[in-house]
Protein backbone atom coordinates (compact mmCIF):
# COMPACT_ATOMS: atom_id res chain seq x y z
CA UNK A 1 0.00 0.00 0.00
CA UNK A 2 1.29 3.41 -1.27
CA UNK A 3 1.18 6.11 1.73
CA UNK A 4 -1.49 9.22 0.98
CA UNK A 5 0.62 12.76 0.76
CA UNK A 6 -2.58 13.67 3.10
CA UNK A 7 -4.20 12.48 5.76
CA UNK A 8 -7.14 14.79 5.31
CA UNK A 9 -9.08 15.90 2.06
CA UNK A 10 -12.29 18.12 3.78
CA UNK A 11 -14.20 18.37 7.08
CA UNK A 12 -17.47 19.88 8.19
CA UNK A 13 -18.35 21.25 11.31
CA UNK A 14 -21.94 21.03 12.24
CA UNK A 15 -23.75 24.17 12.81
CA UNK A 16 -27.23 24.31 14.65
CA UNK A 17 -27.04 27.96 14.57
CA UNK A 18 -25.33 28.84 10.56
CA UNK A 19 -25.57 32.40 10.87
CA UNK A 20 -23.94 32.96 14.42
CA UNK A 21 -21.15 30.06 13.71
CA UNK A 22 -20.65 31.96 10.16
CA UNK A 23 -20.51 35.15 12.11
CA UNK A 24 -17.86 33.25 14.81
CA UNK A 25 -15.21 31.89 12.07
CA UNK A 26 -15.18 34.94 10.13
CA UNK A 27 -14.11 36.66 13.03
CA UNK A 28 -11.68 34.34 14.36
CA UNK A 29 -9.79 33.98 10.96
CA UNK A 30 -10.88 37.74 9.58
CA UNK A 31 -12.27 36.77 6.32
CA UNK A 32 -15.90 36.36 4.95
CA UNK A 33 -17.14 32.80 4.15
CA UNK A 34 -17.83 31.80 1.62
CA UNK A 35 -21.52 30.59 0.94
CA UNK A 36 -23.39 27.96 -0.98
CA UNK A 37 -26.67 25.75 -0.55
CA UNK A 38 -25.03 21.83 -1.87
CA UNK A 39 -28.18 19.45 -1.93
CA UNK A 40 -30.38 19.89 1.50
CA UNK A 41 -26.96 21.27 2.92
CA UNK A 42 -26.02 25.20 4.01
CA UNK A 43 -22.03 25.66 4.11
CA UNK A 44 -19.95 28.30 4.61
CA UNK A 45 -16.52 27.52 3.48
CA UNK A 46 -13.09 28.00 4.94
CA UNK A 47 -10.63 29.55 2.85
CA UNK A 48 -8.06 27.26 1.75
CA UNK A 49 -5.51 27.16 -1.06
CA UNK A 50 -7.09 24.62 -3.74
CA UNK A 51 -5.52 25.71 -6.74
CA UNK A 52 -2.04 24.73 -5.06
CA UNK A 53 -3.19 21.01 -3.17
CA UNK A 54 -4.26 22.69 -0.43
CA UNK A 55 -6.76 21.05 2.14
CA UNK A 56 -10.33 22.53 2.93
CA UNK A 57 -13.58 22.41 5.01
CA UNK A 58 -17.03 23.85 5.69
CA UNK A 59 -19.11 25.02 8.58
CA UNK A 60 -22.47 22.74 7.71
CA UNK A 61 -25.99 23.19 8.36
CA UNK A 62 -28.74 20.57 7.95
CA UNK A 63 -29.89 19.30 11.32
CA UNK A 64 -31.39 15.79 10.00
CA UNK A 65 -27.73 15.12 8.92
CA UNK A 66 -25.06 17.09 11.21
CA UNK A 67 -25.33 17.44 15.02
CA UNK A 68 -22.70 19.50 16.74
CA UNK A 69 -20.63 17.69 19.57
CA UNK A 70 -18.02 18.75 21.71
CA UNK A 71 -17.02 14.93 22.32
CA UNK A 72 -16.32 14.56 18.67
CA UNK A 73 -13.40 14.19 16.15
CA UNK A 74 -10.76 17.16 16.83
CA UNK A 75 -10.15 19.43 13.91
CA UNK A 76 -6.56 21.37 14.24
CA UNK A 77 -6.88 24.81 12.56
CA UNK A 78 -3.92 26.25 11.44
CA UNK A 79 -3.19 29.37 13.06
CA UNK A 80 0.80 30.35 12.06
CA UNK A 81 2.23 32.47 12.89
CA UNK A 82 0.66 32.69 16.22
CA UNK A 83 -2.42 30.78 17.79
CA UNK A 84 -2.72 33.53 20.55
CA UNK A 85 -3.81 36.04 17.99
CA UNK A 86 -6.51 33.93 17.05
CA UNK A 87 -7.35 32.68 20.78
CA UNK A 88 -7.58 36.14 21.76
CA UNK A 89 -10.80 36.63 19.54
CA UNK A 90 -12.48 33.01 20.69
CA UNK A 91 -14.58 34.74 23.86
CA UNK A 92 -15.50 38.40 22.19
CA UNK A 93 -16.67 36.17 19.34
CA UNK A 94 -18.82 33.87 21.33
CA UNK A 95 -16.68 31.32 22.01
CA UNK A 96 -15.00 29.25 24.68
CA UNK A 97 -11.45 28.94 26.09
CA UNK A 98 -10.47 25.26 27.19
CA UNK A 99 -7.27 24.76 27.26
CA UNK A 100 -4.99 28.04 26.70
CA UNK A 101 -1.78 27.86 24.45
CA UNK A 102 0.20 25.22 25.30
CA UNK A 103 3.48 23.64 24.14
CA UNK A 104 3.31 20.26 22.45
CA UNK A 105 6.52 19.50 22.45
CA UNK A 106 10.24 19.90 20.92
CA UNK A 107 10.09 21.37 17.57
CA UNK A 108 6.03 20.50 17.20
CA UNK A 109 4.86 24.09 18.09
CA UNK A 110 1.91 24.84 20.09
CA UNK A 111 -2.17 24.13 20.43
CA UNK A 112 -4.99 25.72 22.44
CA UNK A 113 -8.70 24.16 22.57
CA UNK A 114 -11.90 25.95 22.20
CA UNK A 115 -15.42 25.34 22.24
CA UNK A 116 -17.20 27.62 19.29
CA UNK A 117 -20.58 28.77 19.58
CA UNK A 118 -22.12 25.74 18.29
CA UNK A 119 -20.62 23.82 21.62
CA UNK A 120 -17.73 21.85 19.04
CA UNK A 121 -14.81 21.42 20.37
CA UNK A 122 -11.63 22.30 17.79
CA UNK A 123 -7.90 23.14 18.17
CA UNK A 124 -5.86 26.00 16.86
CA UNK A 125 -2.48 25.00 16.06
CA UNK A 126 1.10 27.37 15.23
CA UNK A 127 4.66 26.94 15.30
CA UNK A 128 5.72 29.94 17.97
């Protein structure tokens, strides 16, 4: 069996709330989202670099489908060059602090966990 270059090719987040979640990320990562209706389906998209490989997701709406959890998988958002500047928007946003930044280990950076307004749990990740 030939290793996969990724691990990961897309996620959704569950939404029971779209609008507020929408409302969260954008602030968090200062951009708009993206929008579209796919099938029964509302996303708002993360902004990602597809042209060049790069690996995406969606904040997802359709509550006979998607439940939000904050005992579910663990989604690591990039946050380089520095988590904190990120984690220091989770609370004014509507967000939870979990687990502040913390050091993962030699040479692996560091990670802080947060609860968004939806009540999913998800990681922000950086180098320094």
């Amino acid at each position: 069996m030939q290793l996969p270059l990724h691990a990961l090719n897309w996620f959704e987040i569950p939404v029971s709330n779209f609008d507020r979640a929408k409302k969260f990320y954008e602030t968090l990562f200062d951009y708009q989202m993206p929008e579209s209706m796919m099938g029964p389906n509302r996303m708002g998209f993360f902004l990602y670099d597809f042209q060049n490989g790069g690996r995406g997701g969606a904040i997802v709406y359709n509550p006979d489908f998607y439940t939000p959890s904050s005992s579910g998988s663990l989604i690591y958002f990039n946050c380089d060059p520095d988590l904190q500047q990120v984690l220091d928007m989770v609370e004014n946003a509507g967000g939870k602090i979990v687990i502040p930044k913390t050091p993962v280990g030699p040479d692996l950076g560091y990670w802080a966990l947060m609860l968004d307004t939806e009540e999913n749990r998800a990681a922000l990740h950086s180098m320094k």
